[in-house]
Protein backbone atom coordinates (compact mmCIF):
# COMPACT_ATOMS: atom_id res chain seq x y z
CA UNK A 1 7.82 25.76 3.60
CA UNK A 2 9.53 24.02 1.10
CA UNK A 3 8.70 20.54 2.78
CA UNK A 4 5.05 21.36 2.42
CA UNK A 5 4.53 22.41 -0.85
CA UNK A 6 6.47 19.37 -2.22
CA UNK A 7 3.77 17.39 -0.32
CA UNK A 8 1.16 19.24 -1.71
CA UNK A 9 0.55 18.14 -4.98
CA UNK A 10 -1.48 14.98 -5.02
CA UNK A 11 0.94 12.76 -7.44
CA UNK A 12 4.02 13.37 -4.91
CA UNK A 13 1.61 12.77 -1.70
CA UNK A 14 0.26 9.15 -3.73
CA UNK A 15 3.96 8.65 -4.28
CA UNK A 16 5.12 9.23 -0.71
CA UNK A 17 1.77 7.13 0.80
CA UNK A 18 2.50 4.23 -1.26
CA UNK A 19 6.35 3.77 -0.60
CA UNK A 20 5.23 4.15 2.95
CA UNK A 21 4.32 0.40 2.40
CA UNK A 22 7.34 -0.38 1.18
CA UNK A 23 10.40 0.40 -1.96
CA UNK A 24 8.84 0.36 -5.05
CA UNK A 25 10.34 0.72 -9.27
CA UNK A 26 9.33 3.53 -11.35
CA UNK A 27 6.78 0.69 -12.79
CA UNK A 28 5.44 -0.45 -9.80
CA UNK A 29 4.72 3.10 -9.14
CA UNK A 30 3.11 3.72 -12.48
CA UNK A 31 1.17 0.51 -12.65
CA UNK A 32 -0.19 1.33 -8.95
CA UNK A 33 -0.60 5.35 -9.20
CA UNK A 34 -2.13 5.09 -12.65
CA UNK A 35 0.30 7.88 -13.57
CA UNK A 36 2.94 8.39 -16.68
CA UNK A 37 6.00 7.12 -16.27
CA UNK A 38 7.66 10.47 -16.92
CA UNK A 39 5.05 11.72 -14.80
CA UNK A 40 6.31 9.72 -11.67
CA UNK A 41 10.11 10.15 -12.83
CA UNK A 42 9.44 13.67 -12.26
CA UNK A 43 7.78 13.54 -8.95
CA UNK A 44 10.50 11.36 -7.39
CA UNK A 45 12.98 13.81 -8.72
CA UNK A 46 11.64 16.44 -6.49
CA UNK A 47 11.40 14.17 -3.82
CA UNK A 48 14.94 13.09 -4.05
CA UNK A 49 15.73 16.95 -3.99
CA UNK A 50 13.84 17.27 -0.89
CA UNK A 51 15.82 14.64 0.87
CA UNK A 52 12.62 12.62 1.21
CA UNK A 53 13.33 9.90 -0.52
CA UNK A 54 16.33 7.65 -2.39
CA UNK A 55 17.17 4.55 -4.35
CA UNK A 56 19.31 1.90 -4.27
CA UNK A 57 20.03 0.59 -7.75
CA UNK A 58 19.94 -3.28 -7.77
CA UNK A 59 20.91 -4.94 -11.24
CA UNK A 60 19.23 -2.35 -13.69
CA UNK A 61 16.68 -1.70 -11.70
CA UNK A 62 16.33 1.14 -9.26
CA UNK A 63 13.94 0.75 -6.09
CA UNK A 64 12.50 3.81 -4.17
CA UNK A 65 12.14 4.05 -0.62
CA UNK A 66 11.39 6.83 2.32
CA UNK A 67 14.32 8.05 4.00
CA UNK A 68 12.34 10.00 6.62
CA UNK A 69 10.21 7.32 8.29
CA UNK A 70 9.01 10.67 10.65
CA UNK A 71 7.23 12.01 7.56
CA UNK A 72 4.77 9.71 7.75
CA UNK A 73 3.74 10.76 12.13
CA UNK A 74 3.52 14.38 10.38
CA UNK A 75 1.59 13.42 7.69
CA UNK A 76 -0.87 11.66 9.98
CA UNK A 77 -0.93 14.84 12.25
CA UNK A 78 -2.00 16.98 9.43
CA UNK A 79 -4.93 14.25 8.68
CA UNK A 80 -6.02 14.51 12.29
CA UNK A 81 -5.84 18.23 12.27
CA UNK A 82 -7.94 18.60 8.78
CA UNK A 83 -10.07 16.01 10.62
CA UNK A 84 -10.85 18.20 13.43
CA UNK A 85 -11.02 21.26 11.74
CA UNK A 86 -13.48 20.39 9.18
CA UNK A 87 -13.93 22.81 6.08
CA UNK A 88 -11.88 25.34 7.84
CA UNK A 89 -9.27 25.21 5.89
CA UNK A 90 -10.63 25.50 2.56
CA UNK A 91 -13.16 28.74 4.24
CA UNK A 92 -9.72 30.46 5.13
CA UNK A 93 -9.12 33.77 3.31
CA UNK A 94 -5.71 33.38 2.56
CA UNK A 95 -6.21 29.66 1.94
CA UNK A 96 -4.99 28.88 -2.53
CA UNK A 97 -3.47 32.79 -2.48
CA UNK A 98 -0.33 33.26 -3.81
CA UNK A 99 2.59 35.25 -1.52
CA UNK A 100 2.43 38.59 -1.79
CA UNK A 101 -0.83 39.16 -3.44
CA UNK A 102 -3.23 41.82 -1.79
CA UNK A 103 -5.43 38.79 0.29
CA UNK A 104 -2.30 37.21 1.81
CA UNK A 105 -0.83 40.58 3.09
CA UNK A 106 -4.47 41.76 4.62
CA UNK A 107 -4.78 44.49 2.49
């Protein structure tokens, strides 16, 4: 579960897609994303966490790469599933509710 919900916020899923291209700098990343630099700092920190991602430092500079090449096969699965499934998702009762609350327990 854990895997998922530091994929879903959209500044760690724009980080992930782009170094899917390739390592990139904290700059690169900001100059490309449009995003803060502590903004991006943050996200990759979580991403490190999640064993999704590391850096090698080279000189002063530290570039960011995927360490889970797989991640991006699942990532295209869930596109092809959202793709099939159409607004399904998003018409899903329990779709957005946080754990425990009355809609995600059936009651």
């Amino acid at each position: 579960m854990a895997l998922f919900r530091s994929l879903g916020d959209p500044a760690r899923l724009a980080i992930v897609r782009r170094l899917a291209s390739g390592e990139a700098r904290v700059v690169d990343l900001t100059d490309e994303l449009g995003l803060a630099q502590s903004t991006v700092s943050k996200h990759l920190a979580c991403l490190r966490d999640c064993g999704l991602i590391d850096y090698r430092v080279e000189g002063r500079q530290s570039f960011y790469a995927l360490t889970r090449p797989e991640l991006l096969d699942l990532l295209r699965s869930a596109e092809q599933l959202l793709a099939t499934t159409g607004e399904a998702v998003a018409l899903c009762p329990v779709y957005g509710v946080p754990d425990g609350s009355p809609a995600a327990v059936g009651a």
